[in-house]
Protein backbone atom coordinates (compact mmCIF):
# COMPACT_ATOMS: atom_id res chain seq x y z
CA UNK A 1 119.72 -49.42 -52.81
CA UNK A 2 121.32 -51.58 -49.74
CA UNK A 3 118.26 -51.09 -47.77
CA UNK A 4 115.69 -52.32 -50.67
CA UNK A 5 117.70 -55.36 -51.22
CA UNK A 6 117.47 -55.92 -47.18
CA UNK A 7 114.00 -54.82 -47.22
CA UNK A 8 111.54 -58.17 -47.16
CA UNK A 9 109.93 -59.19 -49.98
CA UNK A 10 106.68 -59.19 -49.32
CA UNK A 11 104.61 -58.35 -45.66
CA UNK A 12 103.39 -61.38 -43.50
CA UNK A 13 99.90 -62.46 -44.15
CA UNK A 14 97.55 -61.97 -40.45
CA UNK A 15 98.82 -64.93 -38.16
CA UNK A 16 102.40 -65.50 -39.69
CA UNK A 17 105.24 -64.34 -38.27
CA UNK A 18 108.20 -63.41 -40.22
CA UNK A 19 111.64 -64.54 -40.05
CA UNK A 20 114.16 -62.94 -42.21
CA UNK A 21 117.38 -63.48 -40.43
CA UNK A 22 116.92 -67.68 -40.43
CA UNK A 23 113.77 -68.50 -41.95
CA UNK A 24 112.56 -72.42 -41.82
CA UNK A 25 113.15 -74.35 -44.84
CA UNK A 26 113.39 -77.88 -45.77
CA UNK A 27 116.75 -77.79 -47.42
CA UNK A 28 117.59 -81.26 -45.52
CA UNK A 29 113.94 -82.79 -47.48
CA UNK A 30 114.52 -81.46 -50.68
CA UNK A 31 118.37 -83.00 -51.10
CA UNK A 32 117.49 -86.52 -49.17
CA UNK A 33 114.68 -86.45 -52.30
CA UNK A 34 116.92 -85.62 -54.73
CA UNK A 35 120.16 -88.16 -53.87
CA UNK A 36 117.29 -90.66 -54.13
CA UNK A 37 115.84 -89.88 -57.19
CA UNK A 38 119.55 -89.64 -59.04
CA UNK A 39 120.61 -92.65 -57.25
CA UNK A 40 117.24 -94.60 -58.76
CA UNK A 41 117.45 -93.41 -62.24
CA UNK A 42 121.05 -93.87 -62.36
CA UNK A 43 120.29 -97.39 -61.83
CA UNK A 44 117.83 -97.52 -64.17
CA UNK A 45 120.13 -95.76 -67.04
CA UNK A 46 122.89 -97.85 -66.07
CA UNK A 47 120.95 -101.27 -66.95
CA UNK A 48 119.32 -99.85 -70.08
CA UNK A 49 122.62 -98.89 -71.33
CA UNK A 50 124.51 -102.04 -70.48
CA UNK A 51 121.86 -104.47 -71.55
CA UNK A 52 121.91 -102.48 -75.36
CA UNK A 53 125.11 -101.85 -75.84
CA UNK A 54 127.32 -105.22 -73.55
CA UNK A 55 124.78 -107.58 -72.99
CA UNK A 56 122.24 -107.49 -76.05
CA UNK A 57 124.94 -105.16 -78.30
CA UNK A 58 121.72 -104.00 -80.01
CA UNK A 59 121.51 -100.17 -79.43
CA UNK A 60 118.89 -97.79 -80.83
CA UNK A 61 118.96 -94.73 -81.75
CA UNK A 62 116.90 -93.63 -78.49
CA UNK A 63 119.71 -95.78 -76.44
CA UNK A 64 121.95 -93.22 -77.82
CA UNK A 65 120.04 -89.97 -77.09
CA UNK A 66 119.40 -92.05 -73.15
CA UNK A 67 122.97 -90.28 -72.55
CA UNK A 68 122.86 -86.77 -73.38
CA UNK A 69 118.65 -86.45 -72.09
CA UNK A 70 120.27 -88.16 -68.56
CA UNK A 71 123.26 -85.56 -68.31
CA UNK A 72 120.41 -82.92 -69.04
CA UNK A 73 118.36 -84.42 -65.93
CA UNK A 74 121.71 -84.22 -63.27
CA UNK A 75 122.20 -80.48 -64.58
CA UNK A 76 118.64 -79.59 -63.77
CA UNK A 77 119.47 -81.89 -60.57
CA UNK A 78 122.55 -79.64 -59.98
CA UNK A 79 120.58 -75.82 -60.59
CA UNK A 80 117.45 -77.13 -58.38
CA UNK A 81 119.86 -78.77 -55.50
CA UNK A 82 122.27 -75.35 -55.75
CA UNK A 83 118.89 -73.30 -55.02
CA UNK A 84 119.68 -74.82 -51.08
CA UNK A 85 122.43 -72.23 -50.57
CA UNK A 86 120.77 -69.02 -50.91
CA UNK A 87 117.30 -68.59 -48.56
CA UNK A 88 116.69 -72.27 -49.09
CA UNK A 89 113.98 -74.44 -50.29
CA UNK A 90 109.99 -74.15 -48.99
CA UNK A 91 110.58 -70.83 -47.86
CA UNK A 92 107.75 -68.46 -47.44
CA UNK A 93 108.01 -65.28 -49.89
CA UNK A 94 107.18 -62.90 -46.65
CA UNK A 95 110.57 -64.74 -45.09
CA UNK A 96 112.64 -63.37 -48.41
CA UNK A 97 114.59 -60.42 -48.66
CA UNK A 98 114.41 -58.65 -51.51
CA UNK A 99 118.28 -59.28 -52.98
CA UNK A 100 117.61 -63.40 -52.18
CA UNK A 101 115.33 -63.42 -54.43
CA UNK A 102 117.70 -63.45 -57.37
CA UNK A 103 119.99 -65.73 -56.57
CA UNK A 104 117.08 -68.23 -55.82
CA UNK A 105 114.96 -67.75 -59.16
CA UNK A 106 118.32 -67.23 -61.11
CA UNK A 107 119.09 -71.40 -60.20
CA UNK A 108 115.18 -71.96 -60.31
CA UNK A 109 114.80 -70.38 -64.07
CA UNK A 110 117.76 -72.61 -65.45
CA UNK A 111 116.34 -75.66 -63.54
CA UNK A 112 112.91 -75.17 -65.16
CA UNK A 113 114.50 -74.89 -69.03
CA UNK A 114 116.62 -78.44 -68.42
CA UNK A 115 113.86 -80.01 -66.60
CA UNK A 116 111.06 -79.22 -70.09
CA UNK A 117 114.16 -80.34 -72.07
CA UNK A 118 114.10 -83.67 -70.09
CA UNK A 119 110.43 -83.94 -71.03
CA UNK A 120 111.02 -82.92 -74.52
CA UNK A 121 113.16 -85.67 -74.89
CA UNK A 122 112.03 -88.64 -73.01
CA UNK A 123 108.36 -89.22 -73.58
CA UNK A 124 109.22 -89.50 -77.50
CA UNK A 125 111.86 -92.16 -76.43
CA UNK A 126 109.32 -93.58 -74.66
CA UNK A 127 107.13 -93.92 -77.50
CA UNK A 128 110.12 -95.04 -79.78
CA UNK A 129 110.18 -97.99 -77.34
CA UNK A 130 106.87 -98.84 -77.47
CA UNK A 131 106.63 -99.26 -81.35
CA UNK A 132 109.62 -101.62 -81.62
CA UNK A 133 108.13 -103.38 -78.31
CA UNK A 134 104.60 -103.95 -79.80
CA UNK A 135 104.93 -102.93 -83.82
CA UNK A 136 108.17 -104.62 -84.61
CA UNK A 137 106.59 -107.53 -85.99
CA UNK A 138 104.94 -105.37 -88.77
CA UNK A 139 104.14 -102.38 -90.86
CA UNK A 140 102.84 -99.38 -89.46
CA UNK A 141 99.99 -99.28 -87.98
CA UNK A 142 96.94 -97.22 -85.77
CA UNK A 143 99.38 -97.81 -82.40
CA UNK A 144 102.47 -96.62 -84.67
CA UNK A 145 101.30 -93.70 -86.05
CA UNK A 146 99.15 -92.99 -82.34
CA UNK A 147 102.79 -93.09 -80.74
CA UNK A 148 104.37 -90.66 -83.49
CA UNK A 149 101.68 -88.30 -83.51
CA UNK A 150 102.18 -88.16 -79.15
CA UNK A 151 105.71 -87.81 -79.49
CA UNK A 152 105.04 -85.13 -82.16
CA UNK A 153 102.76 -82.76 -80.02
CA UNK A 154 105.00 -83.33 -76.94
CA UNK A 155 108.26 -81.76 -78.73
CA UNK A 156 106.49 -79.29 -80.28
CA UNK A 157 104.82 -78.38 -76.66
CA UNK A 158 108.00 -78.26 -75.00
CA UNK A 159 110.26 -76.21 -78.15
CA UNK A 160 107.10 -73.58 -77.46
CA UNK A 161 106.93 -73.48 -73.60
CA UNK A 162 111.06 -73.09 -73.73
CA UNK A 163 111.11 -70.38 -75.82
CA UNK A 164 108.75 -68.34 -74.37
CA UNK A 165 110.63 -68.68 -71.08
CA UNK A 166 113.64 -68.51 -72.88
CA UNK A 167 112.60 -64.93 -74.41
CA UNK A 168 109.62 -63.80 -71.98
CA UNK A 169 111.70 -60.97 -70.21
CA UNK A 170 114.12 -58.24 -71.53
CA UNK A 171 116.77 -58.59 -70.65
CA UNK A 172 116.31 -62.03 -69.23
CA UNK A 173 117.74 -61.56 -66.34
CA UNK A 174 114.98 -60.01 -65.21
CA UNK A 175 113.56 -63.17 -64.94
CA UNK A 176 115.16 -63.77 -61.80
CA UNK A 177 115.95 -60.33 -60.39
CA UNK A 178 113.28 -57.45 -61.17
CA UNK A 179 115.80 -55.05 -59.56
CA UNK A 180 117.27 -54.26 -63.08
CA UNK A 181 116.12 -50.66 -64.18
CA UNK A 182 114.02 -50.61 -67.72
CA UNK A 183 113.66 -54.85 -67.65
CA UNK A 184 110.39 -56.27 -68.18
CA UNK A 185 108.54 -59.54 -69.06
CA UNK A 186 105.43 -60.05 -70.82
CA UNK A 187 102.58 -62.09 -68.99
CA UNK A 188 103.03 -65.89 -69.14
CA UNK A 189 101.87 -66.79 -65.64
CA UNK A 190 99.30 -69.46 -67.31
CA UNK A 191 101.57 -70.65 -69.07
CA UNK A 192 102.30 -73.41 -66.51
CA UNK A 193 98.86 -74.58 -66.02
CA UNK A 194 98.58 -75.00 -70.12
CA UNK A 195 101.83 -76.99 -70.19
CA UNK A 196 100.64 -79.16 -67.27
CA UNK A 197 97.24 -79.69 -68.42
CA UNK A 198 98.87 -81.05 -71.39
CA UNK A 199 101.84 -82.97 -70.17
CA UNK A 200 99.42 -84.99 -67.83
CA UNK A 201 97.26 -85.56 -70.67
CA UNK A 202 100.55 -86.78 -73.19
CA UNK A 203 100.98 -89.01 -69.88
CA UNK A 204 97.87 -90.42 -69.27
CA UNK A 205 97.80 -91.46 -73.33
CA UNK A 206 101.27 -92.94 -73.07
CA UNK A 207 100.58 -94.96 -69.92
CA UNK A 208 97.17 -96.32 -71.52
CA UNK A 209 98.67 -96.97 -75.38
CA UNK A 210 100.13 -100.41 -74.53
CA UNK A 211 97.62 -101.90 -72.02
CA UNK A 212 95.17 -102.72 -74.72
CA UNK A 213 97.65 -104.96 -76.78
CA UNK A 214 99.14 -106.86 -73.49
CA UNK A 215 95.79 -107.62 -72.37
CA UNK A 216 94.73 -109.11 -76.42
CA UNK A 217 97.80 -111.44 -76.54
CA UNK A 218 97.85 -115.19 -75.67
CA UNK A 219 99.55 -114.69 -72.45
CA UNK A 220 98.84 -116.21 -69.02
CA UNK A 221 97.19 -114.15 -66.20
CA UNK A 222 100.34 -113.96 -64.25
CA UNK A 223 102.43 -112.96 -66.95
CA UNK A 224 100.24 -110.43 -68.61
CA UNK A 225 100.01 -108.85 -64.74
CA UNK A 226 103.25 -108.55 -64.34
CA UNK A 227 103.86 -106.89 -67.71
CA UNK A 228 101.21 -104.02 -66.93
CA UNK A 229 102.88 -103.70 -63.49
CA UNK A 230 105.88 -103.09 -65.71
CA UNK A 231 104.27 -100.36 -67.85
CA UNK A 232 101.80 -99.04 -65.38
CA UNK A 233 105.25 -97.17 -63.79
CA UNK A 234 103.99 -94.42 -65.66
CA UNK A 235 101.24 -93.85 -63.44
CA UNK A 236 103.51 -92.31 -61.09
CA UNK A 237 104.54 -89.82 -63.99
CA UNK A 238 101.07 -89.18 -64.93
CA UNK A 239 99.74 -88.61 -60.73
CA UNK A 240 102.75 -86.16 -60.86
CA UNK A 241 102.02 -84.64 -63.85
CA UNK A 242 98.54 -83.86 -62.41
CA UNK A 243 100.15 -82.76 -59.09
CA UNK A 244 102.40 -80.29 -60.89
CA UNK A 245 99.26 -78.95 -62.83
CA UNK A 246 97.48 -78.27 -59.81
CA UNK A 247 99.93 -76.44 -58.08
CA UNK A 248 100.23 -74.35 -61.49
CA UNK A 249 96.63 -73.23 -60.44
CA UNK A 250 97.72 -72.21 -57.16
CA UNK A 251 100.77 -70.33 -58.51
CA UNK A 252 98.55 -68.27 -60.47
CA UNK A 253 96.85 -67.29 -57.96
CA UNK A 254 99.40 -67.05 -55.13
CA UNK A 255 101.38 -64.85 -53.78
CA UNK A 256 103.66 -66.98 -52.12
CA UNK A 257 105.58 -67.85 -55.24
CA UNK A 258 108.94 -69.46 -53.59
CA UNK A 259 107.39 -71.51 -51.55
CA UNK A 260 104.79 -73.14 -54.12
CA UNK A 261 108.30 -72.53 -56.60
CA UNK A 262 109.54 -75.26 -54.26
CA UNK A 263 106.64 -77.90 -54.53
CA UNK A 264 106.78 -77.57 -58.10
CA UNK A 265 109.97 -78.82 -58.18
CA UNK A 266 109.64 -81.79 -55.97
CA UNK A 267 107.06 -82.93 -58.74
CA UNK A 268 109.16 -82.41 -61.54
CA UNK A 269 111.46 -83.81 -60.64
CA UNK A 270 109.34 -87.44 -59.57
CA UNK A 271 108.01 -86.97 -63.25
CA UNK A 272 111.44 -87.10 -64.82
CA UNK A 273 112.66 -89.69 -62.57
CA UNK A 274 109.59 -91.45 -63.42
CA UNK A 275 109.64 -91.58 -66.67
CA UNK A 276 113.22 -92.85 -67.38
CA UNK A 277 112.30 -95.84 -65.15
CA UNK A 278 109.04 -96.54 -67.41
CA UNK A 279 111.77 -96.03 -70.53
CA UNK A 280 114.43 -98.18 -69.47
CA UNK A 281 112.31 -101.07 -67.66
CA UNK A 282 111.36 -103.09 -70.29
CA UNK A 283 114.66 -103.48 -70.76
CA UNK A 284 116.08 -104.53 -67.00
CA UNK A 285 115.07 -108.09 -66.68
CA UNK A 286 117.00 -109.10 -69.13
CA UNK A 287 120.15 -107.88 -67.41
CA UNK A 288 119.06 -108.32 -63.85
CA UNK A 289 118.63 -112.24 -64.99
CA UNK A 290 121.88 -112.42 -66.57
CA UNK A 291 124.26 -110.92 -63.45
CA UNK A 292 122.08 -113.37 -61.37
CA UNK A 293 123.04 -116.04 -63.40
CA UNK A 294 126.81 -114.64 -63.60
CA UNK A 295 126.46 -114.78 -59.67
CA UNK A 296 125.37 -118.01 -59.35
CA UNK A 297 127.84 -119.92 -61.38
CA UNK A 298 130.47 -117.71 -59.63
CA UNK A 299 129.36 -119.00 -56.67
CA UNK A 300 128.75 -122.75 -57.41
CA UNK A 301 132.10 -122.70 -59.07
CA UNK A 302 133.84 -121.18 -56.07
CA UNK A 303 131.87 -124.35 -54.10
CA UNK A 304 132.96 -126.43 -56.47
CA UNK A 305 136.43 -126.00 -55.75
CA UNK A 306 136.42 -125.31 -51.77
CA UNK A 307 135.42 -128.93 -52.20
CA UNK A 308 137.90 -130.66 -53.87
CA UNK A 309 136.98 -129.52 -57.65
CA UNK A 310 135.15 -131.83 -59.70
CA UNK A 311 132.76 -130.78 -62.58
CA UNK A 312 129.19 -131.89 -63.62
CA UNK A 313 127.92 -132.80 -67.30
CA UNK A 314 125.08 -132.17 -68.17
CA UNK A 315 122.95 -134.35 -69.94
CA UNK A 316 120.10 -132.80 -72.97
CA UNK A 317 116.67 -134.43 -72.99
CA UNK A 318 117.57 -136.58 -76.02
CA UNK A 319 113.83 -135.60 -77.39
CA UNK A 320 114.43 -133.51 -80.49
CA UNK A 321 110.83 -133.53 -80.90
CA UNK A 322 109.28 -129.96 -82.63
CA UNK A 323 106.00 -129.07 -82.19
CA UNK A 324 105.65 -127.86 -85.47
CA UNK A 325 108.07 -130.31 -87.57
CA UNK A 326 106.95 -133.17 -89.29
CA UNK A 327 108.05 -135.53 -91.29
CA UNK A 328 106.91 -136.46 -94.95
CA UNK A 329 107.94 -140.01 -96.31
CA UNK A 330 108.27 -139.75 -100.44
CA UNK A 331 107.32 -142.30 -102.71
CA UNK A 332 111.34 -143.88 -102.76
CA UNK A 333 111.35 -143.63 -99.38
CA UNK A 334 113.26 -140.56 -98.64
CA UNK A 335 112.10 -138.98 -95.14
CA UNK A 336 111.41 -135.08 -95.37
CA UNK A 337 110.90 -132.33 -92.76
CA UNK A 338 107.76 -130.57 -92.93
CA UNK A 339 107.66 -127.13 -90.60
CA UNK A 340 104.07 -126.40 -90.29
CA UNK A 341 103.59 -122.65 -91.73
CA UNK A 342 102.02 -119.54 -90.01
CA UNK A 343 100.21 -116.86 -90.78
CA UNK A 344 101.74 -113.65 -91.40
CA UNK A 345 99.54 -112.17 -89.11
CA UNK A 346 100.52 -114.94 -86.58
CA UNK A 347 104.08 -114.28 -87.24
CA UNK A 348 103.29 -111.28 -86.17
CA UNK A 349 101.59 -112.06 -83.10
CA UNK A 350 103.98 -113.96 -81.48
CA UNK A 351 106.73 -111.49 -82.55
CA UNK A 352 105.33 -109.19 -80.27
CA UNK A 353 104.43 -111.76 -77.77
CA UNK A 354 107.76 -112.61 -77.72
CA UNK A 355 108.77 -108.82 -77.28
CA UNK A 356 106.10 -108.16 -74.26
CA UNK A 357 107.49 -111.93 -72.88
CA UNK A 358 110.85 -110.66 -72.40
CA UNK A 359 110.10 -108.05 -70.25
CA UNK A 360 109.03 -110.14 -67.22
């Protein structure tokens, strides 16, 4: 049994010369990626949260579940970064011995589950956001019930693709080492090109949903930009959503599984870091303004008083002028405000407006 586990995995193709006793990897790639990745999103998450729940105190029910889907993306962060200390990351199968295979897929299968449970749970909060940024104004409506239905077929996607990994070998530790006696696993090496061709499509529809709406509203050129700029994050979800796919095609079809394994990951895990940016973005100007603000009168008052002290008043306009009060004078006399009355479906307008405004 000692000598099968020693024995290499697979034989070299023509050309490639194998290396089992210290084959090349890019260990030192694949965590530099990864600190960056948690470092970004952390940032991200840390904004979100303390613009809802310090700055704003406001929190939604998706502000809530931002917590528990973010410890889900460090654990997958944690199985996928552990996979560096067995025969390492972007190694070719032909470099693998037969008992490192185990330990590799064993960190690799667990990675996978947390990483679809990321996606399981951020795209709807994604969507969630989107209605109360450009439906909050009104009743539901197409773009509502577009977003629900999206968030609908992406959970029940990723409940599927989880449990057939989940229960696709017997006992399931076969997954991950095929050394077991009597273990087996049914066929599901298309699953990931289904799931992929899917996810990039559930992308491409939530990166598109909101562009029609900024570009309708009464903004200027500069501001409605900059707000698409702000969305259009996603389109680094949705060009790794594709990636992903296309390596699933490739995976099929390969049999150098670990190191195509490896690029997998690498674009899972820009899609989940991707996606809790385009969640919690519309949300960081709002905070980013206020500690620069925060800063700045720190610092002026810290002038202020390097100086000698002294304060400044400030003075208002003095024009109390509306644009939309007036003033009625009755037949005794009596002056009245008038407020000039909208629409409900102008209400509604610039309630949104006012939404998309904040963002930028």
């Amino acid at each position: 049994m000692a000598d099968f586990l020693d024995a290499p995995a697979m034989d070299p193709p023509p050309g490639e010369v194998q290396n089992l006793d210290n084959p090349p990897n890019h260990n030192d790639a694949v965590i530099a990626v990864y600190t960056v990745s948690i470092a970004i999103a952390t940032i991200f998450v840390v904004l979100r949260l303390y613009a809802k729940f310090v700055l704003l105190k406001v929190p939604r029910i998706e502000d809530y579940l931002l917590i528990p889907t973010f410890g889900v993306y460090i654990a997958h962060c944690v199985f996928w970064l552990q996979m560096t200390h067995t025969t390492g990351h972007f190694v070719h199968m032909w470099d693998f011995r037969v008992g490192g295979l185990a330990p590799f897929y064993r960190n690799g299968f667990y990675g996978t589950i947390l990483y679809e449970a990321v996606m399981l749970a951020i795209k709807p909060l994604i969507l969630l956001e989107w209605i109360h940024i450009f439906s909050s104004a009104g009743p539901r409506n197409l773009f509502t019930w577009t977003c629900y239905a999206v968030a609908a077929v992406n959970v029940l996607m990723y409940i599927i693709s989880i449990l057939i990994d989940s229960v696709s070998c017997t006992p399931r530790a076969y997954w991950w080492d095929q050394t077991i006696p009597g273990g087996h696993c049914i066929d599901t090496k298309d699953l990931p090109t289904v799931t992929g061709t899917l996810n990039a499509v559930i992308d491409l529809f939530i990166l598109l949903l909101p562009q029609g709406i900024i570009w309708r509203l009464h903004l200027p050129t500069n501001k409605r930009i900059g707000v698409s700029i702000v969305f259009l994050v996603g389109a680094i979800s949705v060009i790794s959503a594709i990636a992903r796919t296309a390596i699933s095609f490739l995976y099929a079809g390969s049999s150098d599984v670990t190191y195509n394994f490896s690029l997998a990951g690498i674009f899972c895990l820009i899609e989940m870091t991707a996606a809790i940016i385009v969640f919690a973005s519309p949300t960081i100007p709002k905070p980013m303004v206020h500690l620069a603000k925060q800063t700045n009168s720190g610092l002026s008052r810290l002038l202020r008083s390097t100086r000698g002290g002294g304060t400044f008043a400030s003075r208002g306009s003095g024009d109390r002028s509306k644009t939309n009060v007036y003033e009625n004078i009755d037949e005794n006399g009596n002056s009245m405000s008038l407020r000039k009355l909208r629409s409900n479906k102008s209400r509604k307008s610039l309630a949104t407006q006012k939404s998309i405004e904040s963002v930028v």
